[in-house]
C-alpha atoms as a PDB file:
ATOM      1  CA  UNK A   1      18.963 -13.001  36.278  1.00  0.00           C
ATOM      2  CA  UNK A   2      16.644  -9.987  36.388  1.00  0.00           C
ATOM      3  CA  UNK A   3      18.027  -9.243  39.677  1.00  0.00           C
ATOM      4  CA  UNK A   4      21.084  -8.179  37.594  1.00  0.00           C
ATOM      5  CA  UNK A   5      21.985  -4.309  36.971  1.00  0.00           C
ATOM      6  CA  UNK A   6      21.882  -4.207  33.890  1.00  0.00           C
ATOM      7  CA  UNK A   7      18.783  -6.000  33.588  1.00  0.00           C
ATOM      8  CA  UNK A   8      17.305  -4.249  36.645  1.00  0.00           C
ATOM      9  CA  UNK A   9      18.220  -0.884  34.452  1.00  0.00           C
ATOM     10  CA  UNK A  10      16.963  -2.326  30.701  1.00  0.00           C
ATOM     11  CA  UNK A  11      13.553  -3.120  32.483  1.00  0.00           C
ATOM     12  CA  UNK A  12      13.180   0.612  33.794  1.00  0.00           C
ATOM     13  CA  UNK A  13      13.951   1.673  30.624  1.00  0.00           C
ATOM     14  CA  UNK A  14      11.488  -0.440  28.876  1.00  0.00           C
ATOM     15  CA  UNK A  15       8.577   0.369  31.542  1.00  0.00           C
ATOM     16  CA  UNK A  16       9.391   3.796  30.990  1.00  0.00           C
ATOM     17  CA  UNK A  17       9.274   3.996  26.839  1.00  0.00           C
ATOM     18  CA  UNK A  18       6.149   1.676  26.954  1.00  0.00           C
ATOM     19  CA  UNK A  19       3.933   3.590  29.528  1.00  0.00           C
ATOM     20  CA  UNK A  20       5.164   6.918  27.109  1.00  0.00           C
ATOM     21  CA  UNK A  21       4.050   5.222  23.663  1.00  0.00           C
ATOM     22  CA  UNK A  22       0.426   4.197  25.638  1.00  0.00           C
ATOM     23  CA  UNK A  23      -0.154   7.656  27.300  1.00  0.00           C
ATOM     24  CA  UNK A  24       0.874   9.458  23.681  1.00  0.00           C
ATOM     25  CA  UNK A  25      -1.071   6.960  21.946  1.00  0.00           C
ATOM     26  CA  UNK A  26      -3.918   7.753  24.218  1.00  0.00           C
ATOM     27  CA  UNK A  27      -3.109  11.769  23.553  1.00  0.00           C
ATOM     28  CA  UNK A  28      -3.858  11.181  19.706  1.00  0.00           C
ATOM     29  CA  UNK A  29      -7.346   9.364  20.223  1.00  0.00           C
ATOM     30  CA  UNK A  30      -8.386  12.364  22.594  1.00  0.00           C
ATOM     31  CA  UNK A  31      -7.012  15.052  19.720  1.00  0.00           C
ATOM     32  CA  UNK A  32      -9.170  12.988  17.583  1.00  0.00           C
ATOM     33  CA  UNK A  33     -12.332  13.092  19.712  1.00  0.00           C
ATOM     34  CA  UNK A  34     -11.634  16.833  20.033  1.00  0.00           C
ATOM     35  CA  UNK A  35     -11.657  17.393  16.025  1.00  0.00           C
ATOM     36  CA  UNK A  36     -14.484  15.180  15.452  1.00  0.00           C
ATOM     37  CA  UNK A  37     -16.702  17.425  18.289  1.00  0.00           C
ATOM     38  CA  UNK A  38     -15.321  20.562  16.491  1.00  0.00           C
ATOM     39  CA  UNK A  39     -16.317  19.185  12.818  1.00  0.00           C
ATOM     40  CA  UNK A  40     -19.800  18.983  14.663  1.00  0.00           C
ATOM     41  CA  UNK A  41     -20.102  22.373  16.244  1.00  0.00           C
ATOM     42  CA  UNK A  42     -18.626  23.512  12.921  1.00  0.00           C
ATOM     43  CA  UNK A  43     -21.559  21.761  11.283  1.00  0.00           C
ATOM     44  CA  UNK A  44     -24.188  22.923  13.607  1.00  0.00           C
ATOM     45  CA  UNK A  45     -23.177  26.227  12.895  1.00  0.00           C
ATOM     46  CA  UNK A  46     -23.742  26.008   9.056  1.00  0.00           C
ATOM     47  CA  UNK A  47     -27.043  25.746   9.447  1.00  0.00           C
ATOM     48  CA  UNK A  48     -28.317  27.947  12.602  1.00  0.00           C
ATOM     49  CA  UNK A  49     -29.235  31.458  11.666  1.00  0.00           C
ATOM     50  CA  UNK A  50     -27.081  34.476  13.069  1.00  0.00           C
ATOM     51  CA  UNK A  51     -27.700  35.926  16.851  1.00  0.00           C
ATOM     52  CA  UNK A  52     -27.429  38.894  17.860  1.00  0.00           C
ATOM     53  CA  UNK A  53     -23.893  39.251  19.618  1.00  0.00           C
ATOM     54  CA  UNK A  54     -25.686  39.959  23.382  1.00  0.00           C
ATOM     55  CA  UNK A  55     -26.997  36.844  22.878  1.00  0.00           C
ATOM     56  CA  UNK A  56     -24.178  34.501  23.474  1.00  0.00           C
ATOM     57  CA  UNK A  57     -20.941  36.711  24.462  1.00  0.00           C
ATOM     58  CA  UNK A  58     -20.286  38.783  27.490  1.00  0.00           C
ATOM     59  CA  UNK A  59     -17.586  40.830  28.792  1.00  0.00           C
ATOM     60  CA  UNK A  60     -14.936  39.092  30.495  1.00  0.00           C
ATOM     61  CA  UNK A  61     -16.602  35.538  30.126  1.00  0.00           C
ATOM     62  CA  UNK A  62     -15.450  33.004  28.470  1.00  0.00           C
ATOM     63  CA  UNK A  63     -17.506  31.915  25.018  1.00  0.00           C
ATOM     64  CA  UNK A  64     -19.319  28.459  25.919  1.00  0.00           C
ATOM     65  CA  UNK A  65     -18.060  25.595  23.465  1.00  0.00           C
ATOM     66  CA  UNK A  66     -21.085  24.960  22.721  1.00  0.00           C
ATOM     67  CA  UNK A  67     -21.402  28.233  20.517  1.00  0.00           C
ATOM     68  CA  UNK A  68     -18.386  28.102  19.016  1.00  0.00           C
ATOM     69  CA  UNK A  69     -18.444  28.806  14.958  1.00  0.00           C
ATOM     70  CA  UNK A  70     -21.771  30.588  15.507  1.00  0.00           C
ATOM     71  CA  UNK A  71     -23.056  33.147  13.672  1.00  0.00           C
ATOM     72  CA  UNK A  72     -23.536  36.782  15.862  1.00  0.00           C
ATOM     73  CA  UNK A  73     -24.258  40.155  14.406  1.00  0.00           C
ATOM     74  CA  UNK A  74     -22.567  42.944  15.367  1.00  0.00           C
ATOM     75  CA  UNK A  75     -23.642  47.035  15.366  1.00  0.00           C
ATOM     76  CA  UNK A  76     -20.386  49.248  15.640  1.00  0.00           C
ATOM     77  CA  UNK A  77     -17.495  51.243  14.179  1.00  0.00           C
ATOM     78  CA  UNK A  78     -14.232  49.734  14.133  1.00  0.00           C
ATOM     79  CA  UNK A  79     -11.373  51.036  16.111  1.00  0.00           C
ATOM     80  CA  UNK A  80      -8.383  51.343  13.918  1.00  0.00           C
ATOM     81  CA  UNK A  81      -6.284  53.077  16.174  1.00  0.00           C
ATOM     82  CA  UNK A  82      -5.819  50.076  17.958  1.00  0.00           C
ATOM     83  CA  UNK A  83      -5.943  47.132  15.464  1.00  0.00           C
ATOM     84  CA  UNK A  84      -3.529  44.359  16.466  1.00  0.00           C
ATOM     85  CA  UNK A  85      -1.512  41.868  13.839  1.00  0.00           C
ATOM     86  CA  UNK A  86      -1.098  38.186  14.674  1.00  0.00           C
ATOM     87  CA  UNK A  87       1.468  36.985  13.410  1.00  0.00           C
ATOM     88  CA  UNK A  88       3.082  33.821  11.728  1.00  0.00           C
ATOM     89  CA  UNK A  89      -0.503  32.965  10.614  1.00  0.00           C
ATOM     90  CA  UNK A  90      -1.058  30.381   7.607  1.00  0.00           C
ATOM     91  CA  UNK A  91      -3.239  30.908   4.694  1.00  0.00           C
ATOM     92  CA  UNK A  92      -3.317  28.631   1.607  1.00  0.00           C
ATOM     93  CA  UNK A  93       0.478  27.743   2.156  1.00  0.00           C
ATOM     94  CA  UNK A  94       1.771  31.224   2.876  1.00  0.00           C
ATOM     95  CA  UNK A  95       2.509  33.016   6.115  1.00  0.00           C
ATOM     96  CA  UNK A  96       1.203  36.304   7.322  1.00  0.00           C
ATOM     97  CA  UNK A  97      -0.738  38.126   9.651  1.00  0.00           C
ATOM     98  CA  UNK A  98      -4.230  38.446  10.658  1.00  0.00           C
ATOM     99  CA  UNK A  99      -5.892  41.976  11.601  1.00  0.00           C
ATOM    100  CA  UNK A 100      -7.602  41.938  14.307  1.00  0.00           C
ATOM    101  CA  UNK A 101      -9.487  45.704  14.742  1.00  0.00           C
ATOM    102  CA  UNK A 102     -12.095  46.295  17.456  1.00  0.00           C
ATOM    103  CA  UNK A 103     -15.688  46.960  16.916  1.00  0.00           C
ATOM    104  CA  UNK A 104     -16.995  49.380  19.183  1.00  0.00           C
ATOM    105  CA  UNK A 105     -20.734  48.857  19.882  1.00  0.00           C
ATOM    106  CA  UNK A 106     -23.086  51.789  20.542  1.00  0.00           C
ATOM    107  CA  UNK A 107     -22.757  51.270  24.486  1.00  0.00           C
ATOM    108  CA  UNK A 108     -19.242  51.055  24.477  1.00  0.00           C
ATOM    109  CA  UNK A 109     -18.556  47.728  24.420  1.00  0.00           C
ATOM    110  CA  UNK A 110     -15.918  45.685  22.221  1.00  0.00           C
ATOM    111  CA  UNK A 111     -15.593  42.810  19.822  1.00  0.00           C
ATOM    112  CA  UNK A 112     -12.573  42.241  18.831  1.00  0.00           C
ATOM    113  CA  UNK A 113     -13.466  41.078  15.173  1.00  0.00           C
ATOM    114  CA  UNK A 114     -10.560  39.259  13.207  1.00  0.00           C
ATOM    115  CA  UNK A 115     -11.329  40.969   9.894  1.00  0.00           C
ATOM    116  CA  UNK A 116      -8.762  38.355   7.783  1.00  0.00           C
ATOM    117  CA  UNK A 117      -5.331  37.698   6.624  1.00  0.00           C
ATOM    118  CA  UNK A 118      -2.621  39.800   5.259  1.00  0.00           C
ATOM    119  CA  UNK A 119      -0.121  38.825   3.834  1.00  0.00           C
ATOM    120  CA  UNK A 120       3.916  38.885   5.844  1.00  0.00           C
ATOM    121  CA  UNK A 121       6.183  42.104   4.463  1.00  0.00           C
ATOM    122  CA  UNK A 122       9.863  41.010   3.120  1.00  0.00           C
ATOM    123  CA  UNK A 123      11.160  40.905   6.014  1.00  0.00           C
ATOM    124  CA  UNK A 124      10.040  39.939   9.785  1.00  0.00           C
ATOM    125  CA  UNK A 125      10.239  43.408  11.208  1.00  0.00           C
ATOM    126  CA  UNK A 126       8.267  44.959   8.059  1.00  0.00           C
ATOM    127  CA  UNK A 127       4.811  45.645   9.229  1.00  0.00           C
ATOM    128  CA  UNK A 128       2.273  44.633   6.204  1.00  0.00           C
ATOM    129  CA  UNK A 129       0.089  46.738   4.575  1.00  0.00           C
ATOM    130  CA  UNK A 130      -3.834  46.868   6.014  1.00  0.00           C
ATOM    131  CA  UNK A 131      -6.476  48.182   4.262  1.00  0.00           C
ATOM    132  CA  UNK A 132      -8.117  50.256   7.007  1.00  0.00           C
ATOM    133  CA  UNK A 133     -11.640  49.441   8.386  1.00  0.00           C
ATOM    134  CA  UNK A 134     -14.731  51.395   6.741  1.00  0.00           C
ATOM    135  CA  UNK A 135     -15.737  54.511   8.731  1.00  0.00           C
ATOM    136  CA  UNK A 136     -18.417  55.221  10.759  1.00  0.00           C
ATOM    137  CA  UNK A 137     -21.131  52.412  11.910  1.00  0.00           C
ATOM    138  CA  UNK A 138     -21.069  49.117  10.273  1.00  0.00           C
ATOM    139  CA  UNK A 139     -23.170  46.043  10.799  1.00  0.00           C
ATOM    140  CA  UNK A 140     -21.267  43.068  10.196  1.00  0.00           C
ATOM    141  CA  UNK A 141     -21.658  39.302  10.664  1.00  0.00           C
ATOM    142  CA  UNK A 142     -18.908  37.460  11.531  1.00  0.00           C
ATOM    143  CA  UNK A 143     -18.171  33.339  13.707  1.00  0.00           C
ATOM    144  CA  UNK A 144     -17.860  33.285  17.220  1.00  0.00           C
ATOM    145  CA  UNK A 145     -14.419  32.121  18.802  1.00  0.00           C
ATOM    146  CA  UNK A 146     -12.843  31.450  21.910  1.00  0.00           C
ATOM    147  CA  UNK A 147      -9.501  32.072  21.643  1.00  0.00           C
ATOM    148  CA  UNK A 148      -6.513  31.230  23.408  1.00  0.00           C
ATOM    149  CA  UNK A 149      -5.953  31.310  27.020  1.00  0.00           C
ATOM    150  CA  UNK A 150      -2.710  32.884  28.596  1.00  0.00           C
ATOM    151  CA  UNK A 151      -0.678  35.603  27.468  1.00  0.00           C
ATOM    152  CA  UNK A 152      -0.551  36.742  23.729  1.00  0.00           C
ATOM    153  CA  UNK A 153       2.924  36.597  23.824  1.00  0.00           C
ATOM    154  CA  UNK A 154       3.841  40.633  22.486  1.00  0.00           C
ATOM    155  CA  UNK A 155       6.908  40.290  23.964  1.00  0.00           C
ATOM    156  CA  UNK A 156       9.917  41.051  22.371  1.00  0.00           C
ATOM    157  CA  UNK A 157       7.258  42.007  19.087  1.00  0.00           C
ATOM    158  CA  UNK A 158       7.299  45.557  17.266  1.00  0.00           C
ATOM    159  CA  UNK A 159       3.960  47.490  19.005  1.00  0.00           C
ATOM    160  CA  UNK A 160       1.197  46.289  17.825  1.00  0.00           C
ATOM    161  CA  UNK A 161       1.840  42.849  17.160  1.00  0.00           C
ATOM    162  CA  UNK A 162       0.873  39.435  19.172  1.00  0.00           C
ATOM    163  CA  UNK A 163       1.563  36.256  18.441  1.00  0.00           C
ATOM    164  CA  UNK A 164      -2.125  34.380  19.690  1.00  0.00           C
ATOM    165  CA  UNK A 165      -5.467  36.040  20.289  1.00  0.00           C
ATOM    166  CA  UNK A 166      -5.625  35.676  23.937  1.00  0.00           C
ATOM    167  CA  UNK A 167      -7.985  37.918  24.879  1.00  0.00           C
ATOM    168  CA  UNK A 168      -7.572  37.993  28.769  1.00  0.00           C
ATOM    169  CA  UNK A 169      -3.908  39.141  27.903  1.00  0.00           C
ATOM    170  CA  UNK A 170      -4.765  41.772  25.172  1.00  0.00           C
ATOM    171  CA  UNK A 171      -8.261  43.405  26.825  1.00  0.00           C
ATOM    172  CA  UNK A 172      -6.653  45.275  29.889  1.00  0.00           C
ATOM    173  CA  UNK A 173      -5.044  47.415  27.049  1.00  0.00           C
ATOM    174  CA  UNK A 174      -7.814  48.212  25.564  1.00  0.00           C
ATOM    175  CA  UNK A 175     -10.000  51.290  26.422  1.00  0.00           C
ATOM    176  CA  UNK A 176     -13.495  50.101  26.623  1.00  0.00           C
ATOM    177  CA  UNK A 177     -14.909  46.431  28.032  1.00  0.00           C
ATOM    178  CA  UNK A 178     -14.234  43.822  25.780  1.00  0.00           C
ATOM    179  CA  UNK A 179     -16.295  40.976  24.996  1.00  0.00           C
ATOM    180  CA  UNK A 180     -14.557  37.289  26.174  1.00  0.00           C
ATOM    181  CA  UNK A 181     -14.589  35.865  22.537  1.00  0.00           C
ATOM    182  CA  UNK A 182     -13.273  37.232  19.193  1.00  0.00           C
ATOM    183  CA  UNK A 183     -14.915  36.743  15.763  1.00  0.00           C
ATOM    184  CA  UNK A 184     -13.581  36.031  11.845  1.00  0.00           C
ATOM    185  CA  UNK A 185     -15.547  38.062   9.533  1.00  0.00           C
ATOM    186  CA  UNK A 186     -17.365  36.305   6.882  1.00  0.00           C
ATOM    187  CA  UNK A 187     -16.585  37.083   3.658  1.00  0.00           C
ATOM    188  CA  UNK A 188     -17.826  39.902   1.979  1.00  0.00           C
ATOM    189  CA  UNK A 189     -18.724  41.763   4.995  1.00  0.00           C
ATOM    190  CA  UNK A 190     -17.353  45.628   5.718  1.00  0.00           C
ATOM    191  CA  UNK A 191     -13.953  45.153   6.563  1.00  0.00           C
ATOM    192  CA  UNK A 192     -13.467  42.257   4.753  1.00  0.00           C
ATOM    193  CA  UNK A 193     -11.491  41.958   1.269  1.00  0.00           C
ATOM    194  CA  UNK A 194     -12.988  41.775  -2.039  1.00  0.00           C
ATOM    195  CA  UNK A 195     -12.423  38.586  -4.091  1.00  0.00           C
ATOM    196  CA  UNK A 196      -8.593  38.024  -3.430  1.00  0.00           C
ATOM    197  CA  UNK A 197      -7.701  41.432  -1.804  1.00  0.00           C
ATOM    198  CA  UNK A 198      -6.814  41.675   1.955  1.00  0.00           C
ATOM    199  CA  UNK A 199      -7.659  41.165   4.328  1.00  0.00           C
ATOM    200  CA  UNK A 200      -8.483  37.477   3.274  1.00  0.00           C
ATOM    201  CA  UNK A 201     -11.760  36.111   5.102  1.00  0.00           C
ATOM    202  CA  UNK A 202     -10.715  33.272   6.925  1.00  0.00           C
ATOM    203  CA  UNK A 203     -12.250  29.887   5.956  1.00  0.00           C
ATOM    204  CA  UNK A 204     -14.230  27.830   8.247  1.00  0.00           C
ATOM    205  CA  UNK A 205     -12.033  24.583   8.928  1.00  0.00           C
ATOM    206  CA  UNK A 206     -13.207  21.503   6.618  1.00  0.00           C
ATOM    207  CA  UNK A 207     -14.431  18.886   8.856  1.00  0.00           C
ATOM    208  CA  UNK A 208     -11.732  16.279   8.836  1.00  0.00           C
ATOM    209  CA  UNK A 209     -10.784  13.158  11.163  1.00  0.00           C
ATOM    210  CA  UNK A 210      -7.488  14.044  10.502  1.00  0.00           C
ATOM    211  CA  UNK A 211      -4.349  11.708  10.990  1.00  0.00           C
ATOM    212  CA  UNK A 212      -4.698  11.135  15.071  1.00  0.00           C
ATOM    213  CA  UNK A 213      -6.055   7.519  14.997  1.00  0.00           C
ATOM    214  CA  UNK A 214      -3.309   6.435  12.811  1.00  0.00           C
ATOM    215  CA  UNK A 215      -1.053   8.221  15.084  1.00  0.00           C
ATOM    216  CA  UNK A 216      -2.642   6.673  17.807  1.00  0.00           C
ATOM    217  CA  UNK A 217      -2.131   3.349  16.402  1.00  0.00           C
ATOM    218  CA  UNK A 218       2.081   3.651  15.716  1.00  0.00           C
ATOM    219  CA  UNK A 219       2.482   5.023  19.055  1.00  0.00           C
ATOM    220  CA  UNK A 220       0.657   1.917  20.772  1.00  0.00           C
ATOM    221  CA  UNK A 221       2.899  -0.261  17.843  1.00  0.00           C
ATOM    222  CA  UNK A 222       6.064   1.478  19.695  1.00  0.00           C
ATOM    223  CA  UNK A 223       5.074   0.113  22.740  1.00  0.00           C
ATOM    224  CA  UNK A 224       4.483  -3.570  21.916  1.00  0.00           C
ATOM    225  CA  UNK A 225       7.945  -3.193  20.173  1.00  0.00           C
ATOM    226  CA  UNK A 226       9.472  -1.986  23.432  1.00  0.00           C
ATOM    227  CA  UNK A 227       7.957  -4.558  25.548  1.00  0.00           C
ATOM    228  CA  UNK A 228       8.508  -7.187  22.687  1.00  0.00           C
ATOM    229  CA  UNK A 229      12.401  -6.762  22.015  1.00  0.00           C
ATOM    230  CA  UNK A 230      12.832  -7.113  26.001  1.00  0.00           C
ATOM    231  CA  UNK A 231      10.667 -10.065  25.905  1.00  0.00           C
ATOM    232  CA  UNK A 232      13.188 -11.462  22.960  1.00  0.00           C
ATOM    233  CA  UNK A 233      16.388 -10.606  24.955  1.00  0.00           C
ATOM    234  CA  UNK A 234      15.191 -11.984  27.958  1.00  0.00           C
ATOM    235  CA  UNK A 235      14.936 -15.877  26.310  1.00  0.00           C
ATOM    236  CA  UNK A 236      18.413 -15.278  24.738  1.00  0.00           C
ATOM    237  CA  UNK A 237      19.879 -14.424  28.015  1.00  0.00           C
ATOM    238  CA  UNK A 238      18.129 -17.809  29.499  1.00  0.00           C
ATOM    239  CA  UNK A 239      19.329 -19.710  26.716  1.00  0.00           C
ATOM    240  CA  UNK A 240      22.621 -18.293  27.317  1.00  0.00           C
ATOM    241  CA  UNK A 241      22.982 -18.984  30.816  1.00  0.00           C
ATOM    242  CA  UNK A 242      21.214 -22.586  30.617  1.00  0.00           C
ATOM    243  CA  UNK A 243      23.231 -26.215  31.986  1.00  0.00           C
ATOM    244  CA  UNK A 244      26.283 -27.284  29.936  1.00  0.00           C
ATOM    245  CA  UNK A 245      25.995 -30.392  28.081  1.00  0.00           C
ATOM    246  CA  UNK A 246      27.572 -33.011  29.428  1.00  0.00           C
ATOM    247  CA  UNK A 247      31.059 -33.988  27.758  1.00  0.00           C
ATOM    248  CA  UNK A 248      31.115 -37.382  25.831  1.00  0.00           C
ATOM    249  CA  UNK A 249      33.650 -39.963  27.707  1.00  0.00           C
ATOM    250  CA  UNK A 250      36.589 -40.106  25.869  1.00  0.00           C
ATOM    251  CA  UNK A 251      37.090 -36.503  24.419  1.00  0.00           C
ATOM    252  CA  UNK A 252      40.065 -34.802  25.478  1.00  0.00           C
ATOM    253  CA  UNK A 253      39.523 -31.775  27.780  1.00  0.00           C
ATOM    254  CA  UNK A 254      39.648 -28.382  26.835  1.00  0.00           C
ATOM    255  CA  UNK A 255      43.254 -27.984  28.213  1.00  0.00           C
ATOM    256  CA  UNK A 256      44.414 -30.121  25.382  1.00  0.00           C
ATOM    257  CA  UNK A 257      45.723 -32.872  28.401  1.00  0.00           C
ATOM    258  CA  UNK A 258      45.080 -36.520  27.049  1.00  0.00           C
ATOM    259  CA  UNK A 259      42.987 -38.574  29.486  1.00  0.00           C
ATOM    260  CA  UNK A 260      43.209 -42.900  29.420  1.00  0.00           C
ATOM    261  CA  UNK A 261      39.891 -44.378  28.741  1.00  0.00           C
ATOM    262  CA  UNK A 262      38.197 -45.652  31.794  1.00  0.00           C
ATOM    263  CA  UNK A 263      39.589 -48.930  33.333  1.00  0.00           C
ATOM    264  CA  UNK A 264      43.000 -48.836  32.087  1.00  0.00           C
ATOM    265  CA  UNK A 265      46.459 -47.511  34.336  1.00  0.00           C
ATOM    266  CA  UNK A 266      49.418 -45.704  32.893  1.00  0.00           C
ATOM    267  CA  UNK A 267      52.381 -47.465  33.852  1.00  0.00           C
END
């Protein structure tokens, strides 16, 4: 029976959507063991005391995960002249941008120091309005973050404008060394916003499990389903296909054509 096409091509089928549901089920317990190690390094951070920027970053190297969310002080005057938006950022249910100005240190290095969030212009081509940087040397204190890998992705975008802060993409532009990590100003600090003027600080992430173990949990669901449902169409074929019961002696065929009881000759 399973030697049959269309059983032969149900199976694949069946193989196929069950091994998906597992691995994607899988996916959502590693998402969730990747939030839960960020809601720690989020937590560490909270309570180490702020570093001076040397101490963790360096040009063209990658910030280690480890320091993440930390605190790092910065010396320098902000660059204006070539501030960069990201765009289609969220902020308390709205869509904008977030500025993103480098700080210039006093040996002529760069952080590129996300200084909040603006909010998006009435239309998508209409660039928002960004209170410029303070002049002159500031010393600010701001998280340490990665960052995205690949390209920024400022093509087809007015000048200016990326769409992720991928910093191997946007530092050849630049005219000075840049540091391998970014940071989001805290609050209150000189290029910051005041209260609820932009640019917006952005908020450190509340630590969350989030939704991926229940996630996790539908997607292996789907796959006992899958294999399930062929399990269930497998005994109805069976019981399909099983022995006919024998006819009772005397009942007239299925043609309709009378038959004489056993024993007795038609004359």
């Amino acid at each position: 029976m399973l030697r049959r096409p269309s059983w032969i091509g149900l199976t694949v089928l069946v193989v196929v959507l069950a091994i998906t549901f597992v691995e994607l089920g899988r996916w959502q317990l590693r998402r969730h063991d990747e939030r839960a190690a960020t809601n720690l390094r989020v937590e560490a951070s909270l309570d180490r005391a702020s570093v001076p920027v040397d101490e963790i970053l360096a040009v063209d190297e990658r910030l280690p995960l480890a320091d993440e969310w930390r605190l790092v002080d910065v010396v320098g005057t902000y660059d204006a002249d070539n501030e960069l938006l990201v765009r289609n950022r969220p902020y308390d249910g709205s869509v904008g941008y977030e500025v993103l100005t480098p700080l210039v240190t006093r040996d002529g290095r760069a952080l590129l120091v996300d200084r909040g969030w603006v909010p998006a212009g009435s239309t998508a081509t209409e660039v928002p309005a960004v209170p410029p940087p303070p002049p002159g040397e500031v010393t600010v204190t701001a998280r340490a973050r990665a960052g995205s890998t690949g390209d920024a992705g400022a093509a087809g975008l007015p000048d200016g404008q990326v769409r992720r802060v991928a910093l191997t993409s946007i530092a050849p532009g630049l005219p000075y060394p840049v540091y391998g990590a970014y940071a989001t100003l805290l609050p209150g600090q000189p290029g910051s916003g005041v209260a609820e003027d932009p640019p917006r600080a952005i908020p450190v992430p509340e630590p969350s499990a989030g939704p991926h173990v229940a996630y996790a949990v539908q997607w292996f669901l789907f796959a006992l389903i899958a294999v399930g449902g062929w399990v269930v169409l497998l005994r109805a074929d069976v019981r399909a296909a099983g022995p006919a019961r024998p006819r009772p002696v005397g009942r007239a065929p299925p043609d309709g054509t009378a038959r004489p009881p056993p024993g007795r000759v038609r004359a």
